[in-house]
C-alpha atoms as a PDB file:
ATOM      1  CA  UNK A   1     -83.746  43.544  38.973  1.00  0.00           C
ATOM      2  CA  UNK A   2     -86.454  46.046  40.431  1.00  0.00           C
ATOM      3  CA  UNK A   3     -89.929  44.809  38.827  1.00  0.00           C
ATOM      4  CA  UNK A   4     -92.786  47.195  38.206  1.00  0.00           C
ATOM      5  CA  UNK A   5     -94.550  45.852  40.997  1.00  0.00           C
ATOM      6  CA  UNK A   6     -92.122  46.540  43.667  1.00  0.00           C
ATOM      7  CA  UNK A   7     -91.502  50.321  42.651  1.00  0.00           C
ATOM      8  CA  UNK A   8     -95.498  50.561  42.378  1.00  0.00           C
ATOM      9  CA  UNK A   9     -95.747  49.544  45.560  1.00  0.00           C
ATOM     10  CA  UNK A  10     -92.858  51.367  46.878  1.00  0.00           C
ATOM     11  CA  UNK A  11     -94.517  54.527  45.608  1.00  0.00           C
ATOM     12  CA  UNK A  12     -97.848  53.842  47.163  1.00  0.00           C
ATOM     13  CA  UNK A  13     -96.528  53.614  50.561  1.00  0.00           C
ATOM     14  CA  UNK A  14     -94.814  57.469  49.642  1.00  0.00           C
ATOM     15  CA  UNK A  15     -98.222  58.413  48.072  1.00  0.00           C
ATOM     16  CA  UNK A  16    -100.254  57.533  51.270  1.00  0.00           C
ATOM     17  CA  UNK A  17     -98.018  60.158  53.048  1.00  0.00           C
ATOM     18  CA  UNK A  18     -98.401  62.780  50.083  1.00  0.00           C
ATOM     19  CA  UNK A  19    -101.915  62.355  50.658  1.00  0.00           C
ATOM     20  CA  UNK A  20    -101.644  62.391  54.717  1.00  0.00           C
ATOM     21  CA  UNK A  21    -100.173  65.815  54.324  1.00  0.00           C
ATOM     22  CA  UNK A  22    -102.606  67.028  52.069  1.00  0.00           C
ATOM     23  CA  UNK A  23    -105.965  65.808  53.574  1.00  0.00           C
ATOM     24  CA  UNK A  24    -104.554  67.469  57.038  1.00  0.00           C
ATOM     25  CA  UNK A  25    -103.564  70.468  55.577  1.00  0.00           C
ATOM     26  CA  UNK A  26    -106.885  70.925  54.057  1.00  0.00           C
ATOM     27  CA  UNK A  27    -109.082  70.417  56.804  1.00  0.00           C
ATOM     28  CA  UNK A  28    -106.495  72.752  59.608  1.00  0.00           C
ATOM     29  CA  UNK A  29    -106.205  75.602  56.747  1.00  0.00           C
ATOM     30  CA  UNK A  30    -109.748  75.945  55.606  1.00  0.00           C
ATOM     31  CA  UNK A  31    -111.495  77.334  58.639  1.00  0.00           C
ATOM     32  CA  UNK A  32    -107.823  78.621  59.849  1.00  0.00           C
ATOM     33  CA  UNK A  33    -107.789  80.422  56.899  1.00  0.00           C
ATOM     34  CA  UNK A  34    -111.363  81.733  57.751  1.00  0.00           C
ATOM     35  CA  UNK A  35    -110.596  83.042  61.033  1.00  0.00           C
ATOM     36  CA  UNK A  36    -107.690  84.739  59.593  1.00  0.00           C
ATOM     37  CA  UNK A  37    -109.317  86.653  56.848  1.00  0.00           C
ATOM     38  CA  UNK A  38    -111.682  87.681  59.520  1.00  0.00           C
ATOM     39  CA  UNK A  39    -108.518  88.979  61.662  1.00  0.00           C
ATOM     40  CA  UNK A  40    -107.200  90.709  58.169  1.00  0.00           C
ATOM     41  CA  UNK A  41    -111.046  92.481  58.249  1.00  0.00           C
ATOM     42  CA  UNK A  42    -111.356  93.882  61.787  1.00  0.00           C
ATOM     43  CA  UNK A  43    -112.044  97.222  62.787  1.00  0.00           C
ATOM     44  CA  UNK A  44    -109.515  96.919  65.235  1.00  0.00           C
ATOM     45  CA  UNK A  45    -106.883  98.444  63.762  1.00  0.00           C
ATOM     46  CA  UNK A  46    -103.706  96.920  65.490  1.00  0.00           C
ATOM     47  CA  UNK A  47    -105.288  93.511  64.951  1.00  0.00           C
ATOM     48  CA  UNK A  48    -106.130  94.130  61.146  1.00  0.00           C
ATOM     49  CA  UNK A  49    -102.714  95.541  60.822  1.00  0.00           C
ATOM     50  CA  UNK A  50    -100.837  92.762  62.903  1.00  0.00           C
ATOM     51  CA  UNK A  51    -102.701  89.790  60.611  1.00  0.00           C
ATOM     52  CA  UNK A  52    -102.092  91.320  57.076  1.00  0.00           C
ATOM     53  CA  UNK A  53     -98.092  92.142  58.037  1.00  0.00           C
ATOM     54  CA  UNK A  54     -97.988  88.231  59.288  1.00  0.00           C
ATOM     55  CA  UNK A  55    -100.130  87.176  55.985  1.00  0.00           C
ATOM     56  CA  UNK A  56     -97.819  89.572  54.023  1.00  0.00           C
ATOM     57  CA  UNK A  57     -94.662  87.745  55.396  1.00  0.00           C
ATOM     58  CA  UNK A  58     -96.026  84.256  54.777  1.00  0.00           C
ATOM     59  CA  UNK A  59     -97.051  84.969  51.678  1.00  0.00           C
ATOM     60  CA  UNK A  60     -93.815  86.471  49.882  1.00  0.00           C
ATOM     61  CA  UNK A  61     -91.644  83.726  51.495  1.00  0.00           C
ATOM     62  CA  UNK A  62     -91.030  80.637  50.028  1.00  0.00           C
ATOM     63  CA  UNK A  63     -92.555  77.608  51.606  1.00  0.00           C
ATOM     64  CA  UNK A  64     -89.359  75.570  51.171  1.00  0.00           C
ATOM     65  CA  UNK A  65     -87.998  78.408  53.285  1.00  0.00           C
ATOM     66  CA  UNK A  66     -91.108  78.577  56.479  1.00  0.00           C
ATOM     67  CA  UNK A  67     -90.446  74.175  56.189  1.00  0.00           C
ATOM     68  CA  UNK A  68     -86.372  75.257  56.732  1.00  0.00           C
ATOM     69  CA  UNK A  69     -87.289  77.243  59.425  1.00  0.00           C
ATOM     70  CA  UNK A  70     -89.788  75.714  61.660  1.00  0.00           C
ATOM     71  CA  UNK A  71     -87.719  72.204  61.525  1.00  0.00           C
ATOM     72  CA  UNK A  72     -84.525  73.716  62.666  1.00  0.00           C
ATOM     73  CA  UNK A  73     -85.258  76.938  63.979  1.00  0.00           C
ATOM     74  CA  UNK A  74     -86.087  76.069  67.653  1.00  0.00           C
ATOM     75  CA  UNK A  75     -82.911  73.757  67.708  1.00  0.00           C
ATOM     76  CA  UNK A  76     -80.888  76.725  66.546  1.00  0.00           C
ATOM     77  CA  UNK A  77     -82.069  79.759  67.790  1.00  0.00           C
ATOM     78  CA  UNK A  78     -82.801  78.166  71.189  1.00  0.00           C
ATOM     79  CA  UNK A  79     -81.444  74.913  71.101  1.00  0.00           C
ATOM     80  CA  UNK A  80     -84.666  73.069  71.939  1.00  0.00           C
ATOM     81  CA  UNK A  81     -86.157  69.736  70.334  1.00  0.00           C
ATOM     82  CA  UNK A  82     -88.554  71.120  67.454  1.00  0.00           C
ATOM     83  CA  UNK A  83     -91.269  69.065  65.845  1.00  0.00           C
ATOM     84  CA  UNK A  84     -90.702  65.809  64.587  1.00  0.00           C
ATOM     85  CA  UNK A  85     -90.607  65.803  60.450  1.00  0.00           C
ATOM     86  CA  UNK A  86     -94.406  65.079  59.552  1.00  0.00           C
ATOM     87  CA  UNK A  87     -95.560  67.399  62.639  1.00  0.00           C
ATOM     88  CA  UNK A  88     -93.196  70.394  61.463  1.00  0.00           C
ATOM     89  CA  UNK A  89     -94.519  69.870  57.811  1.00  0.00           C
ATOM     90  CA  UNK A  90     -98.135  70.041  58.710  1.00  0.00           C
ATOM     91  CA  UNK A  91     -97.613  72.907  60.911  1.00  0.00           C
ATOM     92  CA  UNK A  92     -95.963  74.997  57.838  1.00  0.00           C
ATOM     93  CA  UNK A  93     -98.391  73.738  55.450  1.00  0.00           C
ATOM     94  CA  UNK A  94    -101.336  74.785  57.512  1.00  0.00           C
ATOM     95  CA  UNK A  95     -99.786  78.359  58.150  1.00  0.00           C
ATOM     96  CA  UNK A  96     -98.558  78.846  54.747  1.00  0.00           C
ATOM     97  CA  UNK A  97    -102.378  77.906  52.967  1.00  0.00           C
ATOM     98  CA  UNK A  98    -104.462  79.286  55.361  1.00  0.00           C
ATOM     99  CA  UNK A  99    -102.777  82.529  54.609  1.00  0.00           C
ATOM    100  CA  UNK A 100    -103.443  81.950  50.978  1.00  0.00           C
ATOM    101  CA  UNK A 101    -106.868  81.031  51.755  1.00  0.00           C
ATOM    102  CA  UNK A 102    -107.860  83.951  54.095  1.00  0.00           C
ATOM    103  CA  UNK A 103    -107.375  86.203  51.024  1.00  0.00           C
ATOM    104  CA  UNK A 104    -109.617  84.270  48.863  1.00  0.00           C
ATOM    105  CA  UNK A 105    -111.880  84.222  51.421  1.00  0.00           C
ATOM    106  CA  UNK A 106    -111.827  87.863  52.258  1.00  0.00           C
ATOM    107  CA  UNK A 107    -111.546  88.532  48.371  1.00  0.00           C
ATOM    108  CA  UNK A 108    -114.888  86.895  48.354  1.00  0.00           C
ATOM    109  CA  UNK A 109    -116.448  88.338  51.200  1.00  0.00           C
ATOM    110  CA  UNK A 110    -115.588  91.876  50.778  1.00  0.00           C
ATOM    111  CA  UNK A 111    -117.145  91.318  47.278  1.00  0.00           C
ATOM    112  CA  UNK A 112    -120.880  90.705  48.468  1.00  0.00           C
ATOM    113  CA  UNK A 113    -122.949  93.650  47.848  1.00  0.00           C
ATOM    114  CA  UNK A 114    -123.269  95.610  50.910  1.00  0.00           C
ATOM    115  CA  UNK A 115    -127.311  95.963  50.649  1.00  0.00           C
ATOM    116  CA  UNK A 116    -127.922  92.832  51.071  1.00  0.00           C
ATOM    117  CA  UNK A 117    -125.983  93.066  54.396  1.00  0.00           C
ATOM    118  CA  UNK A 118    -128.508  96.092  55.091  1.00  0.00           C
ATOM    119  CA  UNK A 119    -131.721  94.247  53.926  1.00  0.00           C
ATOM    120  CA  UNK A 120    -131.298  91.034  56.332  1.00  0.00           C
ATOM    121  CA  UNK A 121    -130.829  93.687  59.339  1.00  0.00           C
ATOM    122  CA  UNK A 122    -133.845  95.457  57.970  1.00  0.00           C
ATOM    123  CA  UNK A 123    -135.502  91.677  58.429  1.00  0.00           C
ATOM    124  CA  UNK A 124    -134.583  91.589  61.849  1.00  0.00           C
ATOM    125  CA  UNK A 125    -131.858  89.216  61.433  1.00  0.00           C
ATOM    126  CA  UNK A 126    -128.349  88.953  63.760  1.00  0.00           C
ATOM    127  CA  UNK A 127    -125.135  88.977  61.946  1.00  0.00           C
ATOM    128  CA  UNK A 128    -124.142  85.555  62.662  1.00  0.00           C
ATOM    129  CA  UNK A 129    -127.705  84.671  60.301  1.00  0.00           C
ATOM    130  CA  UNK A 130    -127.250  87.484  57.876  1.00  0.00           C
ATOM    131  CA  UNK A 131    -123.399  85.269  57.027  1.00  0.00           C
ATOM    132  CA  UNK A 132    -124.844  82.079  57.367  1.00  0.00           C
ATOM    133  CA  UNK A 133    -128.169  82.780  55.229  1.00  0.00           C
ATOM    134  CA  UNK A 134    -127.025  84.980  53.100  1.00  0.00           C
ATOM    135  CA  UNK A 135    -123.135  85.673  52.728  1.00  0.00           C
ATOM    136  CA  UNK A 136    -122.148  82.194  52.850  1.00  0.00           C
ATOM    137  CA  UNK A 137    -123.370  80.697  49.527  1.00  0.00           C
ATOM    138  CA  UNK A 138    -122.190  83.660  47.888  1.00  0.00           C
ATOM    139  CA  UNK A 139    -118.758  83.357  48.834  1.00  0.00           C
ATOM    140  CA  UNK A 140    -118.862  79.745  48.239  1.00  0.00           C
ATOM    141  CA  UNK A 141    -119.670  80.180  44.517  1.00  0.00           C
ATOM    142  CA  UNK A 142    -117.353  83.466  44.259  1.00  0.00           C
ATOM    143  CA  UNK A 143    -114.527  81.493  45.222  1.00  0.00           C
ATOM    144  CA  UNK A 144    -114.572  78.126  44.026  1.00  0.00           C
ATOM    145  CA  UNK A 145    -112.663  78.628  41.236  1.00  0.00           C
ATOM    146  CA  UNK A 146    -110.044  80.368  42.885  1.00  0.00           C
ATOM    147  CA  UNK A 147    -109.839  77.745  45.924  1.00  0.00           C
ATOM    148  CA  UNK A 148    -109.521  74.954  43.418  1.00  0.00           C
ATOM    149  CA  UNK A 149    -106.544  76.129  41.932  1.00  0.00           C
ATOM    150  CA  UNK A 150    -105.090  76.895  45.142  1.00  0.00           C
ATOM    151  CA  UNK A 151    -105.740  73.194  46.530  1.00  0.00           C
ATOM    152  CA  UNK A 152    -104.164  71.424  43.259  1.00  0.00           C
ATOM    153  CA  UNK A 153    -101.242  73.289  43.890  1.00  0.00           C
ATOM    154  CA  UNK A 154    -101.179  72.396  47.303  1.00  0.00           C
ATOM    155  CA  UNK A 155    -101.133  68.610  46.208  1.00  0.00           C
ATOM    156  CA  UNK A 156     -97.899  69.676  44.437  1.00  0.00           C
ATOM    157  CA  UNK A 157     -96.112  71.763  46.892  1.00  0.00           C
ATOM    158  CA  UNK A 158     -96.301  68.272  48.997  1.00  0.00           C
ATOM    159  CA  UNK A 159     -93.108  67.453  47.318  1.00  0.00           C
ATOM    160  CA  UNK A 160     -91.734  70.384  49.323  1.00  0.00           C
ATOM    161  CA  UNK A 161     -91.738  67.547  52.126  1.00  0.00           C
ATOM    162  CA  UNK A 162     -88.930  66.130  51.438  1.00  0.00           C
ATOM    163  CA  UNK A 163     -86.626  68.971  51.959  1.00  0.00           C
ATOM    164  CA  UNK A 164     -86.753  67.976  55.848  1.00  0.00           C
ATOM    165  CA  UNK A 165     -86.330  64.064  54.267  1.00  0.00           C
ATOM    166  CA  UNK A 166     -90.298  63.263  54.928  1.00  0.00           C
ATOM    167  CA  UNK A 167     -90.076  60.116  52.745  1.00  0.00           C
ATOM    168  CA  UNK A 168     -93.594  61.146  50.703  1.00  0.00           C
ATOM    169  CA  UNK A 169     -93.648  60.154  47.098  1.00  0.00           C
ATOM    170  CA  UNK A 170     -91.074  61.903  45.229  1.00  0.00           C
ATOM    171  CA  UNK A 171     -89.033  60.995  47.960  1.00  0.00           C
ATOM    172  CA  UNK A 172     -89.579  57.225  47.216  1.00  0.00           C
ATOM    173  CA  UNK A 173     -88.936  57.352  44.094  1.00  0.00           C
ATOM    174  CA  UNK A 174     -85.152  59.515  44.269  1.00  0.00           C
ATOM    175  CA  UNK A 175     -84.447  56.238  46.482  1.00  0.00           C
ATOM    176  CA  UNK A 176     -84.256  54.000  43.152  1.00  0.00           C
ATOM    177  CA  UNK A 177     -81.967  56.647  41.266  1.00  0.00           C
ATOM    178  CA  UNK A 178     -79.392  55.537  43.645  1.00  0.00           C
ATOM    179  CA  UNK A 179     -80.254  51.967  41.986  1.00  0.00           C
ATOM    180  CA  UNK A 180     -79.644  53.656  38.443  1.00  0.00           C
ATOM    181  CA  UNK A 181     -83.160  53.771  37.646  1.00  0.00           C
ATOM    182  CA  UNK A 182     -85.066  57.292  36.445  1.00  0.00           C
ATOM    183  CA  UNK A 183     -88.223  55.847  35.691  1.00  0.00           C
ATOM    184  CA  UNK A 184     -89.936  56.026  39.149  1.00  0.00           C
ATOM    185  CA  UNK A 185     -89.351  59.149  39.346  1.00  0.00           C
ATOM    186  CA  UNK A 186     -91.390  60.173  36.209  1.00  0.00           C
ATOM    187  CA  UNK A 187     -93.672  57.029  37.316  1.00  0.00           C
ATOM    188  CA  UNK A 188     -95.044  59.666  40.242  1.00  0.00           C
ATOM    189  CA  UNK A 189     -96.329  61.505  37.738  1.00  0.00           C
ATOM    190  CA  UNK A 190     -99.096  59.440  36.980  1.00  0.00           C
ATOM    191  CA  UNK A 191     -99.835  59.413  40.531  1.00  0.00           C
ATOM    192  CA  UNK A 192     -99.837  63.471  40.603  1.00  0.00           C
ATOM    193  CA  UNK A 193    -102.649  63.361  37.369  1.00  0.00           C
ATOM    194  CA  UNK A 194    -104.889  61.128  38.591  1.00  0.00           C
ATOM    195  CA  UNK A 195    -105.297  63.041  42.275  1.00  0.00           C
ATOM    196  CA  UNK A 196    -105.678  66.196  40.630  1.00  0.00           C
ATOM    197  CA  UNK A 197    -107.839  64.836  37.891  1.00  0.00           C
ATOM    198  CA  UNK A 198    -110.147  63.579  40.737  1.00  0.00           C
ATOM    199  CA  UNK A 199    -110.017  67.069  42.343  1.00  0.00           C
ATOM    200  CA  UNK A 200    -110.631  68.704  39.114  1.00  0.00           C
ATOM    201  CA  UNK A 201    -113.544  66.385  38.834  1.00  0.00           C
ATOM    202  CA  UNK A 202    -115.290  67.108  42.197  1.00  0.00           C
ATOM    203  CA  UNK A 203    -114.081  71.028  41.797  1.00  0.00           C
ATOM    204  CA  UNK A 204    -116.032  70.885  38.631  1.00  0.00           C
ATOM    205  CA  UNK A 205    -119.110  69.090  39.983  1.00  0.00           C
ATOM    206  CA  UNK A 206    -119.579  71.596  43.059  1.00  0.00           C
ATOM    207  CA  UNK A 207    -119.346  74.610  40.541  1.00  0.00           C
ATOM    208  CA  UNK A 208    -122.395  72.672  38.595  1.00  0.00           C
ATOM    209  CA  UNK A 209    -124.233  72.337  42.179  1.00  0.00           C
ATOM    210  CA  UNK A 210    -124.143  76.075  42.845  1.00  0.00           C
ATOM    211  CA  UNK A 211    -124.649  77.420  39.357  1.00  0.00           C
ATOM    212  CA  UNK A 212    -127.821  78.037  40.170  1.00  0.00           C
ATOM    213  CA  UNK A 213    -126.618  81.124  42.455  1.00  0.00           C
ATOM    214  CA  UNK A 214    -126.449  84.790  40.934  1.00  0.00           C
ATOM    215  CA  UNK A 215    -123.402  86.713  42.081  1.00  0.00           C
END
């Protein structure tokens, strides 16, 4: 008989890859997702147009279906070795939400009044200071609220991972239904609340820590 103890700790070992994925993704997509939205903002036209067409594709495609095809696509388009499991979920992970992320980020950029653009040139200052000064805390407040929702979805979409059979915590927990047991597999959800009731938490406090800025 499978104790409560056992699946717990089962679950945990699935949960510390849930969170590996997630923590990664995070810090590869956030500034990725920068330097795209500044691609998708260029006044180069071929490279504006080139980034929104790639940000358009990864956006209307399921992610299930970019995990599908970076796992096997080099083997069967070109029959080459592609990336091992974890590698080839990170690397659609970190394309998929830095895409999502370079439109919040442009959202919030493009959304700063353009004077105050003017008036730090007026003060003599470069562009690189005028964002830094200026732009950044803006866009930090402006999109807080979308970027939270956007990361607590991205601690669901980790059960994605085990399309590609990336044992993370749902994953764990389908391997005692073969056992005849169902309750792990509502036991994850418990897991699922309490991360995203942490991130709500700490989403929450950083909108309290920049209240104080007018946009």
């Amino acid at each position: 008989m499978t104790s409560f103890a056992e699946v717990t700790l089962k679950l945990l070992e699935g949960f510390g890859t849930t969170c590996y994925i997630f923590i990664l993704t995070l810090v590869l997509a956030l500034p990725l997702g920068l330097i795209v939205a500044f691609g998708s903002m260029s006044r180069f036209k071929p490279l504006r147009y080139v980034v929104r067409t790639i940000v358009w594709i990864i956006r209307g495609t399921p992610l299930m279906l970019q995990l599908i095809v970076i796992f096997y696509g080099p083997g069967l388009l070109f029959g080459v070795t592609g990336f091992d499991r974890v590698p080839s979920v990170i690397v659609a992970f970190v394309i998929n939400y830095a895409c999502y992320f370079s439109e919040i980020y442009r959202g919030g950029i493009e959304n700063i009044p353009r004077g105050q653009y003017e008036a730090g040139l007026v003060l003599g200052m470069t562009k690189v200071q005028i964002f830094f000064r200026i732009t950044l805390l803006q866009v930090v407040k402006r999109i807080l609220a979308p970027m939270s929702n956007e990361v607590i979805t991205l601690v669901k979409d980790t059960s994605l991972a085990r399309i590609i059979s990336v044992v993370e915590i749902i994953k764990s927990a389908e391997a005692f239904m073969r056992q005849g047991l169902i309750w792990p597999l509502f036991y994850t959800g418990v897991f699922y609340l309490l991360f995203i009731g942490i991130l709500t938490l700490l989403f929450r406090y950083a909108e309290k820590k920049t209240a104080y800025l007018k946009v």
